[in-house]
Protein backbone atom coordinates (compact mmCIF):
# COMPACT_ATOMS: atom_id res chain seq x y z
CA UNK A 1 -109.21 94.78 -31.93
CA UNK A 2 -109.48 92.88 -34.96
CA UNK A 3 -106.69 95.05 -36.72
CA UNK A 4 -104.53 95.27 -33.77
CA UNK A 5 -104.69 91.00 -33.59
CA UNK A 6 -103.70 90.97 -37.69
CA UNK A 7 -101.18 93.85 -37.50
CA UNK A 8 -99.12 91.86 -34.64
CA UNK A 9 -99.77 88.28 -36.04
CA UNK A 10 -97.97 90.13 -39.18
CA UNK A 11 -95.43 91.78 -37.30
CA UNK A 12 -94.52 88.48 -35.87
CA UNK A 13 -94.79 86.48 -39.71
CA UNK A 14 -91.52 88.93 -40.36
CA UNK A 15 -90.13 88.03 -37.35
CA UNK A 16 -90.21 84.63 -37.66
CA UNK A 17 -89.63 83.81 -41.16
CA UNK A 18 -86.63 82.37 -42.31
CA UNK A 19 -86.22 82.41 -45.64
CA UNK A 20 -86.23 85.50 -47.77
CA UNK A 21 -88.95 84.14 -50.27
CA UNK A 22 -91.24 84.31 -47.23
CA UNK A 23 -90.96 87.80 -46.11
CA UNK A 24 -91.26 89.18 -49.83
CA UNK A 25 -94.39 87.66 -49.91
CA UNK A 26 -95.42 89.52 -46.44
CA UNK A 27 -93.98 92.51 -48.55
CA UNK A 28 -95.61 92.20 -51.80
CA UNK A 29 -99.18 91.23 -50.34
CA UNK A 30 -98.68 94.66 -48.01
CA UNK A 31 -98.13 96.70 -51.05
CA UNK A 32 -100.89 95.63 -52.80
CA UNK A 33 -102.97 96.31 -49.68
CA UNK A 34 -101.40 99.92 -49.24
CA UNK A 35 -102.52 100.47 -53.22
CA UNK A 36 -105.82 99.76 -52.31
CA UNK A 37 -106.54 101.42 -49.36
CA UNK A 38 -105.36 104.62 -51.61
CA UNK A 39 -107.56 103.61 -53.92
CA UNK A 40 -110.60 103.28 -52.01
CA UNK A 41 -109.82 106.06 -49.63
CA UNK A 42 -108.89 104.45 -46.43
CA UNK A 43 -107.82 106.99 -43.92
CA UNK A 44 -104.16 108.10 -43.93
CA UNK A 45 -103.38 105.83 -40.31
CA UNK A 46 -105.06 102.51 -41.84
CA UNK A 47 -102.74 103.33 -45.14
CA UNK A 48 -99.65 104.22 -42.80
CA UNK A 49 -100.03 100.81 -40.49
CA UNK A 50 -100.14 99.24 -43.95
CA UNK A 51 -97.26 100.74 -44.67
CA UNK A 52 -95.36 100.13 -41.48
CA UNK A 53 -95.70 96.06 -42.42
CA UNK A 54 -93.99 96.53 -46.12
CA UNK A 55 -91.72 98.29 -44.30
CA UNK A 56 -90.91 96.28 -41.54
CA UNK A 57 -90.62 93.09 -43.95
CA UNK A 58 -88.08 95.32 -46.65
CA UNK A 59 -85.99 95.89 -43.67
CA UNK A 60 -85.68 92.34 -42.50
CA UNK A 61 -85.42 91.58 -46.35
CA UNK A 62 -82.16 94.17 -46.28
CA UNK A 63 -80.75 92.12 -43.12
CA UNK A 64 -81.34 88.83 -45.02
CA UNK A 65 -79.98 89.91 -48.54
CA UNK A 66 -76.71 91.34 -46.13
CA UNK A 67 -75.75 88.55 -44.25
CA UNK A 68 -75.83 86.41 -47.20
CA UNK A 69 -73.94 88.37 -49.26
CA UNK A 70 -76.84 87.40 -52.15
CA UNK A 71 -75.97 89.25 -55.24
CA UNK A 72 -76.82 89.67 -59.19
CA UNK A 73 -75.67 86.25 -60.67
CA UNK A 74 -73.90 85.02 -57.49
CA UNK A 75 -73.24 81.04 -57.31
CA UNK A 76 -72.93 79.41 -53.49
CA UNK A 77 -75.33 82.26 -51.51
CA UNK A 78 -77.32 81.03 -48.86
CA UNK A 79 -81.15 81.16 -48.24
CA UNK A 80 -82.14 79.94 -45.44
CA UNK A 81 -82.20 82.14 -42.01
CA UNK A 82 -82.40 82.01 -38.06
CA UNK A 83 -82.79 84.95 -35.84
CA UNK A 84 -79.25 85.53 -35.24
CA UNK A 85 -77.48 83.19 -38.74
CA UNK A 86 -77.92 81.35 -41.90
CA UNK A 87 -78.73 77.55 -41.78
CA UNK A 88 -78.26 75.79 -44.77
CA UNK A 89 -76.69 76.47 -48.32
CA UNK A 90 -78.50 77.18 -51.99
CA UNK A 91 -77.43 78.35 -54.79
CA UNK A 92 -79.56 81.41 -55.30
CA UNK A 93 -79.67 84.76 -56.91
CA UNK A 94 -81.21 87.60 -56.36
CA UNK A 95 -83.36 87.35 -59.76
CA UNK A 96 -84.62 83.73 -57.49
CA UNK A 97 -86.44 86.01 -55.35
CA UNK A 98 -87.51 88.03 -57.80
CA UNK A 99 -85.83 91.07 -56.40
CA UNK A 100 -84.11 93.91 -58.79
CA UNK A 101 -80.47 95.02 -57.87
CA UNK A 102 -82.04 98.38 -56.83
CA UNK A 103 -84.58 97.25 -54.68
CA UNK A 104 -81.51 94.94 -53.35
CA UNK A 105 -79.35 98.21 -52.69
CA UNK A 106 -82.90 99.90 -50.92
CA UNK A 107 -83.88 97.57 -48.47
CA UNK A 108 -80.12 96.95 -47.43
CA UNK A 109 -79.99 100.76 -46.93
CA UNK A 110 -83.07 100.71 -44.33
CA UNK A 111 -81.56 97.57 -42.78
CA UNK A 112 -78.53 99.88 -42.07
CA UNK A 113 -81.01 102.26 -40.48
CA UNK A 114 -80.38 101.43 -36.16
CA UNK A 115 -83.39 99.65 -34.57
CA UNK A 116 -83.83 102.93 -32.13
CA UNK A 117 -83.83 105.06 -35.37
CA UNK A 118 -85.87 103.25 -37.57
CA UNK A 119 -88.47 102.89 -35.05
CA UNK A 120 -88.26 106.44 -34.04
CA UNK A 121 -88.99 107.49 -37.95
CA UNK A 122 -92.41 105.50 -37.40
CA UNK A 123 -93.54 106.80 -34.19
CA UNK A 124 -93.14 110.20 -35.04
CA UNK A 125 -94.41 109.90 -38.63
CA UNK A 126 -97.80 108.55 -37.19
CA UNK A 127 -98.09 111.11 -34.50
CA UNK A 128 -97.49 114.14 -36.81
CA UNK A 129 -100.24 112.71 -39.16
CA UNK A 130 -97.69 112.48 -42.11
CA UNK A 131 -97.30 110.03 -44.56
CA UNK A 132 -95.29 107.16 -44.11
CA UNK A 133 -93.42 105.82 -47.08
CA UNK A 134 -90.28 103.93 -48.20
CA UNK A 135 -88.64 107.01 -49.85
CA UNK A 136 -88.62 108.78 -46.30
CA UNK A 137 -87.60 105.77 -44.72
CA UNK A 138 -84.42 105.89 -47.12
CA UNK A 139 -83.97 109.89 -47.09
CA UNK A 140 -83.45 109.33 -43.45
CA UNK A 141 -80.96 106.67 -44.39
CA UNK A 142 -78.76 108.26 -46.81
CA UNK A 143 -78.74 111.02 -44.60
CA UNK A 144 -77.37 109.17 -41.43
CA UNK A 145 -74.72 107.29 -43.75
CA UNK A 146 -73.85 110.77 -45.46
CA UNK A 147 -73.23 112.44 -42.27
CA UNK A 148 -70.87 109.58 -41.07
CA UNK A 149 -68.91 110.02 -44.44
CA UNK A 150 -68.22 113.58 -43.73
CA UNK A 151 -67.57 113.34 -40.15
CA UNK A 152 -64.97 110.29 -40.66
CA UNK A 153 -63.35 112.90 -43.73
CA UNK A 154 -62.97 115.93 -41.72
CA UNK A 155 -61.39 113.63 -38.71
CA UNK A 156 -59.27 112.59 -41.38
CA UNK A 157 -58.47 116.46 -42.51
CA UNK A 158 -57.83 117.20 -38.72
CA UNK A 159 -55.51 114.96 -38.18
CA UNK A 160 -53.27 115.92 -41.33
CA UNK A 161 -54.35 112.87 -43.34
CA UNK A 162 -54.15 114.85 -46.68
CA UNK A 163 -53.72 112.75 -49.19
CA UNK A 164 -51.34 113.60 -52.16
CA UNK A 165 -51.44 112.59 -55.83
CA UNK A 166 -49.01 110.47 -57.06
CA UNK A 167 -46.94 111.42 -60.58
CA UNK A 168 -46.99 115.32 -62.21
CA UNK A 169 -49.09 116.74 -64.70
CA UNK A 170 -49.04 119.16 -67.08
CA UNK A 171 -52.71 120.46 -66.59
CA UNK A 172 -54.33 120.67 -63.20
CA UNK A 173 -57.99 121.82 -62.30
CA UNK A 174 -58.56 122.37 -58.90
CA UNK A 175 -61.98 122.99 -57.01
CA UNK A 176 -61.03 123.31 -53.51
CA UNK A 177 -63.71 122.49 -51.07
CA UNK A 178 -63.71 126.30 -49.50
CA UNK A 179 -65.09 126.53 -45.84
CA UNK A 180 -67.52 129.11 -45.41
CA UNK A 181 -67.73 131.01 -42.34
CA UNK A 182 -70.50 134.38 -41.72
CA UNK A 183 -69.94 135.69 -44.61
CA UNK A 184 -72.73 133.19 -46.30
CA UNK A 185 -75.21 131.45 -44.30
CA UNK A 186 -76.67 128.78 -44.81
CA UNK A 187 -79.20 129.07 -47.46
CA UNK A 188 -76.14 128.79 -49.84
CA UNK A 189 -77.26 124.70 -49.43
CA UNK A 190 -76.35 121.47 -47.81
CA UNK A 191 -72.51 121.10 -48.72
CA UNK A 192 -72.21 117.56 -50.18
CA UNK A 193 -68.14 117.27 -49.04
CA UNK A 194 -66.05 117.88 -46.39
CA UNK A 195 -64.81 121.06 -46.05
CA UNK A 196 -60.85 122.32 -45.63
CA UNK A 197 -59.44 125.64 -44.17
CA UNK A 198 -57.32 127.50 -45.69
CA UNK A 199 -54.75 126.28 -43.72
CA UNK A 200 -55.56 122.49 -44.58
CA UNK A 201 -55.58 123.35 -48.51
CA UNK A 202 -52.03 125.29 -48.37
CA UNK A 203 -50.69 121.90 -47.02
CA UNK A 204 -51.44 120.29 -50.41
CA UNK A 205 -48.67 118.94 -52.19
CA UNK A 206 -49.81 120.35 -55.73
CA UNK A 207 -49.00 117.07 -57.74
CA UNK A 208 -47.33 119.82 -60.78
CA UNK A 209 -44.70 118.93 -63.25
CA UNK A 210 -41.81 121.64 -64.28
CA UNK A 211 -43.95 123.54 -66.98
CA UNK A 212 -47.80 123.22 -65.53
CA UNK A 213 -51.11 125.18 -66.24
CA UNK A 214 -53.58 125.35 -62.95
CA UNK A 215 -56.51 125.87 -63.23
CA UNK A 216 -57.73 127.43 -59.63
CA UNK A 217 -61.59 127.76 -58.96
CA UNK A 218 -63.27 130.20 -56.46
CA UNK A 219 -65.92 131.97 -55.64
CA UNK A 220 -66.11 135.79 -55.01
CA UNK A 221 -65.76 135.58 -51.49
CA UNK A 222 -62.70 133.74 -51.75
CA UNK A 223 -60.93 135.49 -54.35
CA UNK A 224 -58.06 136.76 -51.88
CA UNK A 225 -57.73 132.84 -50.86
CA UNK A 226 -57.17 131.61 -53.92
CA UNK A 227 -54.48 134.11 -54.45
CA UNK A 228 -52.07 133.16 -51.18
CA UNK A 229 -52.64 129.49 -52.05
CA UNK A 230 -50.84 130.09 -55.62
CA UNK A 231 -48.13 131.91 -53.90
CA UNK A 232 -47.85 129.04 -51.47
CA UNK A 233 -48.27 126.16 -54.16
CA UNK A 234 -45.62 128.15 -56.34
CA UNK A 235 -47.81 129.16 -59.70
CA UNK A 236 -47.97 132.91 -60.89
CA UNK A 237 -51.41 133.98 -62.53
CA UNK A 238 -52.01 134.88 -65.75
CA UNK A 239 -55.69 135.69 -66.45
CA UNK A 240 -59.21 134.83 -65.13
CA UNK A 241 -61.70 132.51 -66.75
CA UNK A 242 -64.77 134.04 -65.66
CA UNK A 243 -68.24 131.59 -65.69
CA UNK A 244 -71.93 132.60 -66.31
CA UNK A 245 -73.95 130.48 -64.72
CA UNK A 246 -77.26 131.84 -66.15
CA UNK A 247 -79.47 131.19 -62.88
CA UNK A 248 -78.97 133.91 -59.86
CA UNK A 249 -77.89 132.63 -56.46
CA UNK A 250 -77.32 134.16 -53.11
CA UNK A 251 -75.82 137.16 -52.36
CA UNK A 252 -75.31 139.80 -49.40
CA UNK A 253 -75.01 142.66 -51.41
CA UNK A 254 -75.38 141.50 -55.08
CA UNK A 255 -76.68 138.36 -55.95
CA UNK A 256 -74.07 135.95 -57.51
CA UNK A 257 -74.46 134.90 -61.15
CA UNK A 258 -70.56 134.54 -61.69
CA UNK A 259 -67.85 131.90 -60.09
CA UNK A 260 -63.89 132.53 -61.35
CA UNK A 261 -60.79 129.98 -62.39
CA UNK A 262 -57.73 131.72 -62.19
CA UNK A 263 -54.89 130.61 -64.72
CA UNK A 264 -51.98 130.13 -62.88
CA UNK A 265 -48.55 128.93 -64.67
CA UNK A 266 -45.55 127.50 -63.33
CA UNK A 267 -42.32 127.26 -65.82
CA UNK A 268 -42.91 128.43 -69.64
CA UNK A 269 -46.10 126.44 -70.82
CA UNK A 270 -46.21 128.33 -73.81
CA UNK A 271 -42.84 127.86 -75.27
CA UNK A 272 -43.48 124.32 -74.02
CA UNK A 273 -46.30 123.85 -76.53
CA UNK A 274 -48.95 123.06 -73.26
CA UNK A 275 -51.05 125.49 -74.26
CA UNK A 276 -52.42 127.22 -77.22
CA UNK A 277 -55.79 129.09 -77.54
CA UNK A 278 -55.26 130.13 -81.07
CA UNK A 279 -57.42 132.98 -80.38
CA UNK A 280 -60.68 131.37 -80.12
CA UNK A 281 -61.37 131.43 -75.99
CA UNK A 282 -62.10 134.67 -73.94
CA UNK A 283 -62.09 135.36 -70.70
CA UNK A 284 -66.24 134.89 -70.16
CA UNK A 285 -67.97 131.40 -70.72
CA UNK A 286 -71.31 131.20 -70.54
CA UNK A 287 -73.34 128.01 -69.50
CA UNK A 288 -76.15 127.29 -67.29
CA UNK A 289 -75.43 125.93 -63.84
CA UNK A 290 -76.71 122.05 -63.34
CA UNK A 291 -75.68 120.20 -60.31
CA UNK A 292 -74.34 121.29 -56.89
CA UNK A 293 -70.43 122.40 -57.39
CA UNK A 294 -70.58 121.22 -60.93
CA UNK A 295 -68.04 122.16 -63.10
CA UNK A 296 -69.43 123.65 -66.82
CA UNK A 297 -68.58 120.81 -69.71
CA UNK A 298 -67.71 124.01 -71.95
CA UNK A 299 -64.94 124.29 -69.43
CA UNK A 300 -63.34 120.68 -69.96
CA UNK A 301 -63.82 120.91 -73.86
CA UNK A 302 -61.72 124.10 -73.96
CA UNK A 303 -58.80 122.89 -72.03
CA UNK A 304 -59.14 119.77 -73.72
CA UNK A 305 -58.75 121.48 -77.04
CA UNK A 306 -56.56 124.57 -76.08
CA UNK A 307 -53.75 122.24 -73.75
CA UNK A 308 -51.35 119.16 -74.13
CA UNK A 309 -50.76 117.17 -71.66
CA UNK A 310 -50.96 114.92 -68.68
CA UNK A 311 -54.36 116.11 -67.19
CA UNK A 312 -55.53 115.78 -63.77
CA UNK A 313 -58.94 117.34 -62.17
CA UNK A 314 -58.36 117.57 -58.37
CA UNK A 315 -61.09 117.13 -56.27
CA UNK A 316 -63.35 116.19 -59.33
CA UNK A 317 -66.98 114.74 -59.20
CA UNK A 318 -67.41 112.11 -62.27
CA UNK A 319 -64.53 110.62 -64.23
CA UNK A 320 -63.60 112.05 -67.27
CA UNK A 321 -61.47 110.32 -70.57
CA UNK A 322 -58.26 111.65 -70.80
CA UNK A 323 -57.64 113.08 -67.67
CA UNK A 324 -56.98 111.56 -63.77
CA UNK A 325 -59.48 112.19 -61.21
CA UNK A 326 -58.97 112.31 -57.72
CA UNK A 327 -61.95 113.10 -55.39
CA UNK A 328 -64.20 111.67 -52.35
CA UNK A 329 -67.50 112.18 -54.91
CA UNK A 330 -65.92 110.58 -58.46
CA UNK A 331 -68.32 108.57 -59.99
């Protein structure tokens, strides 16, 4: 009874408080209680109830830190909070509070978490007899905002909204964003993008100059694909970069090591001066696979040293000097 009384009276502490100082300190002393009870051994639903306070005060901390708009070095935030808005002005920063940028960015994220859901996570954490923790709290939360991105994208897709790149370019890589069907099931992995039909890519305006190399990615099951979209975006192919990868994936009938770019040419790059291998590139690169989708650096250093030009990577995932990137994942 005695736990039940200092659970709600801190339950109610978070509730209440109204100034961000005061609910880190509900956070901080909850923490240090949740190391201890690991320490000592307490049971996993004394170190989970523990939990569910640090928890509870990191989400109103994210709701706080939100509706004041409180950031690194920011001048004329606000501290001071009601229930429903802020009360009076400061001049605070988040180093003030002695919170990091990242712990900023973490309890926002659980804040964004619905009241339905993030209570939900709770209740059937404790029931299964699992550990409840901050980083499950926040897997649960990138996956709810993740979905949403995808689901607004492909709305997007379905309506047509396929947006073009401005200017031409010499040098394009493309990595379309291939939808698999039954042909590969889902063990392949979560698929961190929007997918497009074949369909959906043919409709994109191929942002090419006169004389331009492109550089067309696929896999082996969509080899025949990749063909009808050069016909339809107007290159001719010339070879086929074949990649390594090192590590063995999935596979129906052979397990895949191997994914393909097909050079593709529109006008006369060569007499152009766009490209010249000099004889030092084959056909076969060889590099170990790293991220999901992730292009092979090898790859970029040999067009960057083999081609001249404006260079663009369509639908790339990091930016990249020298070249234009255009893609929902660029970082």
């Amino acid at each position: 009874m005695n736990e039940l009384v200092k659970w709600n009276k801190a339950k109610q502490a978070i509730v209440e408080a109204k100034t961000v100082d005061e609910v880190k300190s509900i956070k901080d002393k909850a923490e240090a209680m949740r190391a201890y009870a690991k320490q000592v051994g307490e049971s996993l639903e004394v170190q989970n109830d523990i939990c569910e306070i640090k928890l509870r005060a990191e989400r109103r901390m994210g709701e706080m830190l939100k509706e004041s708009n409180i950031k690194p070095g920011n001048k004329n935030t606000l501290k001071q909070f009601s229930d429903s808005n802020i009360v009076s002005p400061s001049e605070e920063k988040l180093s003030d509070f002695g919170i990091e940028k990242h712990e900023s960015s973490r309890y926002q994220k659980i804040a964004d978490l619905s009241e339905e859901k993030f209570e939900e996570i709770i209740k059937e954490t404790k029931q299964e007899e699992k550990e409840l923790t901050e980083s499950l709290m926040l897997k649960t939360a990138k996956k709810i905002e993740h979905e949403s991105k995808i689901q607004k994208q492909k709305e997007a897709i379905e309506r047509g909204d396929i947006i073009g790149v401005e200017g031409e370019y010499e040098i394009i890589v493309i990595d379309p964003p291939w939808q698999y069907d039954d042909r590969d099931k889902p063990e392949r992995g979560i698929c961190k993008y929007p997918t497009m039909t074949q369909q959906e890519l043919m409709k994109i305006d191929i942002p090419s100059g006169e004389n331009c190399i492109l550089w067309l990615w696929t896999t082996n099951s969509f080899m025949k694909n990749a063909y009808e979209l050069l016909d339809v975006w107007g290159f001719d192919e010339k070879t086929i970069l074949t990649w390594h990868k090192g590590n063995m994936g999935m596979g129906n009938y052979l397990r895949n090591v191997t994914e393909h770019c097909i050079l593709a040419i529109k006008g006369n790059v060569i007499k152009e001066g766009i490209i010249n291998n000099k004889n030092k590139f084959t056909t076969l690169l060889f590099e170990k696979k790293t991220q999901h989708s992730a292009k092979p650096e090898s790859f970029y250093k040999m067009i960057d040293e083999i081609c001249v030009g404006k260079k663009l990577d369509y639908f790339a995932r990091k930016k990249r000097d020298g070249w234009d990137v255009y893609g929902d994942e660029v970082k």
